[in-house]
PDB file of N, CA and C in Angstrom:
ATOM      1  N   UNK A   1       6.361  18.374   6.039  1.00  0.00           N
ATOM      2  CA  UNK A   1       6.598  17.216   5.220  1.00  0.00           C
ATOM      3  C   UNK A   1       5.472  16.218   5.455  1.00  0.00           C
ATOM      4  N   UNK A   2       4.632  16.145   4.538  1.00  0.00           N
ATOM      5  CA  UNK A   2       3.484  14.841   4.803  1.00  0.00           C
ATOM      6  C   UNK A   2       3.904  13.643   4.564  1.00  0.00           C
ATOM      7  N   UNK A   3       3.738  12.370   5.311  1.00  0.00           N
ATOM      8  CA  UNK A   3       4.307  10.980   4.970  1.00  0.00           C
ATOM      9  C   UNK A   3       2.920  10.342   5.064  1.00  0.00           C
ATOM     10  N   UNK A   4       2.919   9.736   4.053  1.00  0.00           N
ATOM     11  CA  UNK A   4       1.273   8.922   3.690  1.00  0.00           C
ATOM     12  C   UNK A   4       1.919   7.224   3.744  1.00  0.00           C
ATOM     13  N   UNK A   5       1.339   7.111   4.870  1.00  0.00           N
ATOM     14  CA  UNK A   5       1.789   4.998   5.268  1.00  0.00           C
ATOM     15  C   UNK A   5       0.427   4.309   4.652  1.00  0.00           C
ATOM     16  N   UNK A   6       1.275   3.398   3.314  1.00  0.00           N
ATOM     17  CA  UNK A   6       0.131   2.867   3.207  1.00  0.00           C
ATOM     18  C   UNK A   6       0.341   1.037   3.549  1.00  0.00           C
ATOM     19  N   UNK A   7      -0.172   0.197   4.048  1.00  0.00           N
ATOM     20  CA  UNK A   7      -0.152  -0.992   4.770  1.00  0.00           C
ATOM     21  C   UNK A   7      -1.195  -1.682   3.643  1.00  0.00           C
ATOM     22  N   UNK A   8      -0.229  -2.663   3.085  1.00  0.00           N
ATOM     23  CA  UNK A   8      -0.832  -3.842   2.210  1.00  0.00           C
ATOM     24  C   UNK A   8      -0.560  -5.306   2.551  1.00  0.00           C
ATOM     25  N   UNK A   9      -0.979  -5.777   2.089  1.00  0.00           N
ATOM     26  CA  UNK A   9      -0.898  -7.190   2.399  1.00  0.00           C
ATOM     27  C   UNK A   9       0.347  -7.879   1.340  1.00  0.00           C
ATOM     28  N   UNK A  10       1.184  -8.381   2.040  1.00  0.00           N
ATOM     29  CA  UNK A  10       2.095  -8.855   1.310  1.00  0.00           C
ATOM     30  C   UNK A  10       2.196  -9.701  -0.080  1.00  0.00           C
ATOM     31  N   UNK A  11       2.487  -9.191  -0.904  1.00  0.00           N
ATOM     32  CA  UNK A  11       2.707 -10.106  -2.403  1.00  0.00           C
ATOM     33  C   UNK A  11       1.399  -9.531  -2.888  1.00  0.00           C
ATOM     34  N   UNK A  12       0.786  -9.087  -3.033  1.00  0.00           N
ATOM     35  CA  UNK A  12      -0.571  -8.641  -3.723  1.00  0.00           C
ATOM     36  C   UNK A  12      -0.211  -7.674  -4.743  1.00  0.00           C
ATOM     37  N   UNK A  13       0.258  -6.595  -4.623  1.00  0.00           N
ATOM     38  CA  UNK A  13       1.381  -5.990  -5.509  1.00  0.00           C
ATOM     39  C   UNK A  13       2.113  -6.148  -6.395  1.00  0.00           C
ATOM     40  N   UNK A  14       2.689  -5.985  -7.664  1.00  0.00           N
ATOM     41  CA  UNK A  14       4.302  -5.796  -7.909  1.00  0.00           C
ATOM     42  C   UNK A  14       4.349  -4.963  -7.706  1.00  0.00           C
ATOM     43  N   UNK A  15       6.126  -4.857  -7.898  1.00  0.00           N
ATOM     44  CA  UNK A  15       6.671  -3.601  -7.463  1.00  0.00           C
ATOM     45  C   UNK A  15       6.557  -2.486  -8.501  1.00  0.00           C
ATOM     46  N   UNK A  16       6.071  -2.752  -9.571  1.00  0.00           N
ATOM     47  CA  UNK A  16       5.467  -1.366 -10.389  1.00  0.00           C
ATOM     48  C   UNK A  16       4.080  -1.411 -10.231  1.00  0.00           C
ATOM     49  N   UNK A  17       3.650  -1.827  -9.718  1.00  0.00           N
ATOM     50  CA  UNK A  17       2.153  -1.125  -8.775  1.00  0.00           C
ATOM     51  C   UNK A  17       2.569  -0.678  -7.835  1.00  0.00           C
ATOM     52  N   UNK A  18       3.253  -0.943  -7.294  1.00  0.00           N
ATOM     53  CA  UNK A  18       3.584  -0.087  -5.842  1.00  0.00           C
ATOM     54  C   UNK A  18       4.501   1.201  -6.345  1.00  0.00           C
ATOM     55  N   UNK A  19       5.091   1.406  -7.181  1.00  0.00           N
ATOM     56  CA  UNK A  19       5.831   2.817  -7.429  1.00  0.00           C
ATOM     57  C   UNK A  19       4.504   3.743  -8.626  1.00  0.00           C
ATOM     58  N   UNK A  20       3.634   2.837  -8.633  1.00  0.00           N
ATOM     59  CA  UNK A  20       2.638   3.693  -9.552  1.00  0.00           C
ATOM     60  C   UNK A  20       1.966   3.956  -8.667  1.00  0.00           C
ATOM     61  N   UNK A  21       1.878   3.642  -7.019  1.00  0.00           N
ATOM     62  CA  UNK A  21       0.544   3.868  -6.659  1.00  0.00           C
ATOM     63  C   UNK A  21       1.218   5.224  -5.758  1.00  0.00           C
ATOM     64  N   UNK A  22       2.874   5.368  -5.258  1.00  0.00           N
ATOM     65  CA  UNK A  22       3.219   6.207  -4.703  1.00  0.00           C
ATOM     66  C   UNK A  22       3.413   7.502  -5.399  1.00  0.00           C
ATOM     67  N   UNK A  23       3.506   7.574  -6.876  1.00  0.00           N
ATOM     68  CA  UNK A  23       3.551   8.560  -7.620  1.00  0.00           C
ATOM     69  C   UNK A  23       1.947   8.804  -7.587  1.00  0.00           C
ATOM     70  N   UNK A  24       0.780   8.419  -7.700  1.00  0.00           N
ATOM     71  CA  UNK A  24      -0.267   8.852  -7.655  1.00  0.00           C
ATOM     72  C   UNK A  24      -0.596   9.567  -6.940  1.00  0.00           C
ATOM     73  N   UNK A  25      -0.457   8.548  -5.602  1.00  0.00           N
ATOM     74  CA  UNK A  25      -0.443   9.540  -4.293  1.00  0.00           C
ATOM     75  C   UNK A  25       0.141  10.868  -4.311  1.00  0.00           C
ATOM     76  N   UNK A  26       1.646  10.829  -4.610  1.00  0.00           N
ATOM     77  CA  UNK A  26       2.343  12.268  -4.726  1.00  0.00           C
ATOM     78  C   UNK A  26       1.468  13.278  -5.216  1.00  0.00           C
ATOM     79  N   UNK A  27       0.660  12.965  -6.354  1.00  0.00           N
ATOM     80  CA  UNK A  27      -0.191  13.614  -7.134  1.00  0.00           C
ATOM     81  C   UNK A  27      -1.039  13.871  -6.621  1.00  0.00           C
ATOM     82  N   UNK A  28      -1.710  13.502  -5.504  1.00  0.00           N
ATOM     83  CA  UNK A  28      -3.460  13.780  -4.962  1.00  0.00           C
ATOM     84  C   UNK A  28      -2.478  14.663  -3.858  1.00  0.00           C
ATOM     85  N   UNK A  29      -1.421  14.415  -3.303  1.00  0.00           N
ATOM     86  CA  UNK A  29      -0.851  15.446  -1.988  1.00  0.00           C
ATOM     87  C   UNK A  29      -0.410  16.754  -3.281  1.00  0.00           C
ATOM     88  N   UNK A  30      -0.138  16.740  -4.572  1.00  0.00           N
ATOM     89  CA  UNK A  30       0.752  17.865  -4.815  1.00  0.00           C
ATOM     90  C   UNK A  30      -0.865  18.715  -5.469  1.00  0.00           C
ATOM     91  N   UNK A  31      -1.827  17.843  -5.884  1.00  0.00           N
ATOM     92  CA  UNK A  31      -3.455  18.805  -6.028  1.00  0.00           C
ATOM     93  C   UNK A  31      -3.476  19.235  -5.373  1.00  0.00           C
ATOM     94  N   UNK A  32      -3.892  19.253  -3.903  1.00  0.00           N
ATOM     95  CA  UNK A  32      -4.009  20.177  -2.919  1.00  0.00           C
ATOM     96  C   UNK A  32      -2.950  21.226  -2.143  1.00  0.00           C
ATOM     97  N   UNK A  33      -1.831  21.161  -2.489  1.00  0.00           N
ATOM     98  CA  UNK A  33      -0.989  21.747  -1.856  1.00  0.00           C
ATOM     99  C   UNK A  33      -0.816  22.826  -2.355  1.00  0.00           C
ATOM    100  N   UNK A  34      -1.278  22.614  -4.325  1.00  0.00           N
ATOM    101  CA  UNK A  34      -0.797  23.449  -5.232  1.00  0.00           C
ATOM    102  C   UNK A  34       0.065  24.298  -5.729  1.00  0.00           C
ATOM    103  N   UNK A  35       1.378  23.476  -5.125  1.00  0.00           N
ATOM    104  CA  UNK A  35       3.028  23.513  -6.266  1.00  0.00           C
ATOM    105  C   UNK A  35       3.623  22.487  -5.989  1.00  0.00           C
ATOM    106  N   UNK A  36       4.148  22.859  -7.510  1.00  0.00           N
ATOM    107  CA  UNK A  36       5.425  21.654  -7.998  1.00  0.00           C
ATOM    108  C   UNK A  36       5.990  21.566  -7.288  1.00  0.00           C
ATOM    109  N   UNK A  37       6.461  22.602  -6.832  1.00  0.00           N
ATOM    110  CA  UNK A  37       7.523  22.608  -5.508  1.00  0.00           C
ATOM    111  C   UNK A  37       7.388  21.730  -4.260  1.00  0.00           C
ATOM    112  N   UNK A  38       6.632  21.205  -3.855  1.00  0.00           N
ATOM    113  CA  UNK A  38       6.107  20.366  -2.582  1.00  0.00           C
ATOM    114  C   UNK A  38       6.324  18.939  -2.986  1.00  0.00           C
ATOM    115  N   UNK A  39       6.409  18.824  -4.280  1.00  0.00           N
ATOM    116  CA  UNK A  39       6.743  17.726  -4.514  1.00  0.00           C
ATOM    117  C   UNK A  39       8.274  16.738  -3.746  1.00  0.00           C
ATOM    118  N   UNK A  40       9.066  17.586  -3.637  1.00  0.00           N
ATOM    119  CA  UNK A  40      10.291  17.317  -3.188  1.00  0.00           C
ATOM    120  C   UNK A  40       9.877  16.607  -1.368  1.00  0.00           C
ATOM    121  N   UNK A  41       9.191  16.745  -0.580  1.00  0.00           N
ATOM    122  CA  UNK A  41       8.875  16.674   0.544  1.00  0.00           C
ATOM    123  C   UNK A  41       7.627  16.036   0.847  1.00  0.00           C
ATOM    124  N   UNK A  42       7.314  15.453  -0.192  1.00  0.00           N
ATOM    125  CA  UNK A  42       5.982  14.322   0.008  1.00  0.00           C
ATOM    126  C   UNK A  42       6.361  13.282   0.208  1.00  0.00           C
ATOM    127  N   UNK A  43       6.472  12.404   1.092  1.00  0.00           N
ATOM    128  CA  UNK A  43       7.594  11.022   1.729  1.00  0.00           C
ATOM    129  C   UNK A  43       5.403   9.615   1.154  1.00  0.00           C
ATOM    130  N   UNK A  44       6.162   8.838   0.894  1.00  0.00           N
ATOM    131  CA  UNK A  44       5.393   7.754   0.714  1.00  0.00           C
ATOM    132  C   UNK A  44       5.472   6.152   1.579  1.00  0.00           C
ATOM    133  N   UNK A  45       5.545   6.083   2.110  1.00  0.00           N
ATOM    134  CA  UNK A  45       5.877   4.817   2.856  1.00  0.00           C
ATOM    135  C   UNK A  45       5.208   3.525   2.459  1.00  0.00           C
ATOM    136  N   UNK A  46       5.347   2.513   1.783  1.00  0.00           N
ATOM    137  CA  UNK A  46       4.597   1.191   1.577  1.00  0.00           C
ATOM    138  C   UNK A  46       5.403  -0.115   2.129  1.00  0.00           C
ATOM    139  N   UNK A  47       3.911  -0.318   3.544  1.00  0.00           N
ATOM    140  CA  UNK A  47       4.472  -1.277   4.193  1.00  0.00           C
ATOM    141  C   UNK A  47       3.831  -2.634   3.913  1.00  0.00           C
ATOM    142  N   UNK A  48       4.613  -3.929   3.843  1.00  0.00           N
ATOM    143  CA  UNK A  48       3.692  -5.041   3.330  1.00  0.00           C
ATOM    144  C   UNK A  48       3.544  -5.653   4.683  1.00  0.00           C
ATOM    145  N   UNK A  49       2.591  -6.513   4.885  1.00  0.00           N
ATOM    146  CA  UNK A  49       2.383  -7.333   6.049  1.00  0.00           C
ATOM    147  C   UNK A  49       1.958  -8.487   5.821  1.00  0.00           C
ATOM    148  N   UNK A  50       2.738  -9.780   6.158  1.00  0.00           N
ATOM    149  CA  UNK A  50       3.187 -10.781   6.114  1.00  0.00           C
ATOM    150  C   UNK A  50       1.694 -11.477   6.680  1.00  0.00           C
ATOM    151  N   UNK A  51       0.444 -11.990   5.454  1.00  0.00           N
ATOM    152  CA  UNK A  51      -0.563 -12.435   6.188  1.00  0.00           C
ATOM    153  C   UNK A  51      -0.866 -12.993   7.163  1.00  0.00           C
ATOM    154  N   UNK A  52      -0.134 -13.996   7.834  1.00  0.00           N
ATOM    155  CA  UNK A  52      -0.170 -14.627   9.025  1.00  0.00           C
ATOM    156  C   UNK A  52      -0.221 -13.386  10.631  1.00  0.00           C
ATOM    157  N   UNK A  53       0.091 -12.114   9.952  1.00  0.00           N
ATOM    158  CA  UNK A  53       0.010 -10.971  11.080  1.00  0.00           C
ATOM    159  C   UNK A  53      -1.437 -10.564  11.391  1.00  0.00           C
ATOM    160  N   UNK A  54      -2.221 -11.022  10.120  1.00  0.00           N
ATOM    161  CA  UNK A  54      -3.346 -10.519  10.609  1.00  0.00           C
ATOM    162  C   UNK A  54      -4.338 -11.736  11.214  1.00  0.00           C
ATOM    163  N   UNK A  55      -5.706 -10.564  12.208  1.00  0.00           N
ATOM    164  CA  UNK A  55      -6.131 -11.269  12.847  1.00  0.00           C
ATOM    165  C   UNK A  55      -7.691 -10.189  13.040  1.00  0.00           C
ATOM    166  N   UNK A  56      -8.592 -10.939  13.016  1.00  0.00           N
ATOM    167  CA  UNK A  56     -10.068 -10.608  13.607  1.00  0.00           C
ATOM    168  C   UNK A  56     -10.085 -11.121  14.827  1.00  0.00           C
ATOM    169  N   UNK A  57     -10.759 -10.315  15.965  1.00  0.00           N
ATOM    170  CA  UNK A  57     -11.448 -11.275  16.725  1.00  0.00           C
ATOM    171  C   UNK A  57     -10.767 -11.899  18.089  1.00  0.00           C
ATOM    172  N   UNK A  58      -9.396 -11.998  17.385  1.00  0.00           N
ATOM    173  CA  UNK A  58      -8.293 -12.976  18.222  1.00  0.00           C
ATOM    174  C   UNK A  58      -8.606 -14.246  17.413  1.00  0.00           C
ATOM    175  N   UNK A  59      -8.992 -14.249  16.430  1.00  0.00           N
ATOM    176  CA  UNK A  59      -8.595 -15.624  15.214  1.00  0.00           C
ATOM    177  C   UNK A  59      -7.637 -15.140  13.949  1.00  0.00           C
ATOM    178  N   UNK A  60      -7.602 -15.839  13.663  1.00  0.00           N
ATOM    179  CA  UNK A  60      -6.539 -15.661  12.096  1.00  0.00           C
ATOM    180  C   UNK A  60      -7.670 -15.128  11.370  1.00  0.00           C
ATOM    181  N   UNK A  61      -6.748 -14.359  10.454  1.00  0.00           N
ATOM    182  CA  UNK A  61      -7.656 -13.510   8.975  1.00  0.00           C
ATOM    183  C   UNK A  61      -7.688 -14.962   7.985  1.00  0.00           C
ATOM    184  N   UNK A  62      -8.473 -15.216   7.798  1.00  0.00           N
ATOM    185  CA  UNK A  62      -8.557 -16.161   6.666  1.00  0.00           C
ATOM    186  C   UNK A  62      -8.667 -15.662   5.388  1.00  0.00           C
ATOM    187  N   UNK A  63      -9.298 -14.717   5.537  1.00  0.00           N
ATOM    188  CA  UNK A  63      -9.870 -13.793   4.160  1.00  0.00           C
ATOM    189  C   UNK A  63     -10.363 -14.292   3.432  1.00  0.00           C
ATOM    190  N   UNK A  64     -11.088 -13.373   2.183  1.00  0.00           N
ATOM    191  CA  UNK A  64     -12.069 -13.817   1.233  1.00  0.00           C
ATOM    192  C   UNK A  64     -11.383 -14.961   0.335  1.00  0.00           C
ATOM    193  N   UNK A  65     -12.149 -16.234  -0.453  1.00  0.00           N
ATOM    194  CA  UNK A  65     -11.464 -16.377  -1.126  1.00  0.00           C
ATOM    195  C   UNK A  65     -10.956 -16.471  -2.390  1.00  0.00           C
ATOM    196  N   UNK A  66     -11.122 -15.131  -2.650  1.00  0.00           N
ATOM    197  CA  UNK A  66     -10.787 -15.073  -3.639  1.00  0.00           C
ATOM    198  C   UNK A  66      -9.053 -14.222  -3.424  1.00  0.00           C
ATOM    199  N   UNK A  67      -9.133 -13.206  -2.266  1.00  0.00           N
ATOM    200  CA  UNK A  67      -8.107 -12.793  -1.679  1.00  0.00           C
ATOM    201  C   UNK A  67      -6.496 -14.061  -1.669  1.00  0.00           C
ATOM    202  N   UNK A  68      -7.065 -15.062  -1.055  1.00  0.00           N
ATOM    203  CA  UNK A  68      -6.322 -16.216  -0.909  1.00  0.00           C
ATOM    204  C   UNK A  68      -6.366 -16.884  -1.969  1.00  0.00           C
ATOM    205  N   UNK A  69      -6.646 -16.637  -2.879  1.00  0.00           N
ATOM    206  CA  UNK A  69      -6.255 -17.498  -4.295  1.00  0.00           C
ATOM    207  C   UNK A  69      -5.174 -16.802  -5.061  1.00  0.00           C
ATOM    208  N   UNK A  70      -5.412 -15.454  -4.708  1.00  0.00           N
ATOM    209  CA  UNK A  70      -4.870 -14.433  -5.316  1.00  0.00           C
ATOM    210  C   UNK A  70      -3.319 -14.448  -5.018  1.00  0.00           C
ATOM    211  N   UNK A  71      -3.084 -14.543  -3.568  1.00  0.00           N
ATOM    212  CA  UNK A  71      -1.764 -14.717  -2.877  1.00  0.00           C
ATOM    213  C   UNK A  71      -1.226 -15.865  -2.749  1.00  0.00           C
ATOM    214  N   UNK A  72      -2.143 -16.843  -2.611  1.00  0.00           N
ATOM    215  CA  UNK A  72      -1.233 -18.265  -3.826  1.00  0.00           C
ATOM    216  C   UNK A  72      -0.631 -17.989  -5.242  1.00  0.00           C
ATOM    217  N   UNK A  73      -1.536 -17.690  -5.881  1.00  0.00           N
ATOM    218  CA  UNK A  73      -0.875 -17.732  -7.184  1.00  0.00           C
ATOM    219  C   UNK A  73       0.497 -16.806  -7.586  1.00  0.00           C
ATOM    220  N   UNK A  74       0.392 -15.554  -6.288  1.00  0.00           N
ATOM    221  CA  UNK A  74       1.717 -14.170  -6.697  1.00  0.00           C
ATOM    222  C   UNK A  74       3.045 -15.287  -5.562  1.00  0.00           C
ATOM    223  N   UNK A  75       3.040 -16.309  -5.493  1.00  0.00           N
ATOM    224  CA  UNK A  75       4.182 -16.930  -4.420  1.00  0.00           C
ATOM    225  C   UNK A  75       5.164 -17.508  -5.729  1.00  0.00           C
TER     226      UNK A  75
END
């Protein structure tokens, strides 16, 4: 059973980007596996992380800003 974790930054998303991006995925694991059948056992995991978690350095992520304009405006 392959489980593909993918770690985003919180609110950057909707939630039909995030179920379009796990069906994609399904799709690049079910190309190579080559059957339909595997489909049933491809696990997707999408975890968000709450910006204040991240960090460079031992400082806060400030990020680009255009990043931070971006996650103002999805609040």
């Amino acid at each position: 059973m392959p489980l593909i974790n993918v770690k985003l930054l919180e609110g950057v998303f909707t939630e039909e980007q995030k179920h379009a991006m796990a069906a994609d995925l399904t799709e690049v694991m079910l190309e190579h596996e080559g059957s339909e059948a595997f489909r049933d056992v491809v696990w997707v995991l999408i975890e968000e992380l709450h910006p204040d978690g991240w960090h460079i350095g031992g400082e806060p992520f400030r990020g680009p800003q255009s990043l931070m304009q971006t996650l103002e405006r999805s609040k």
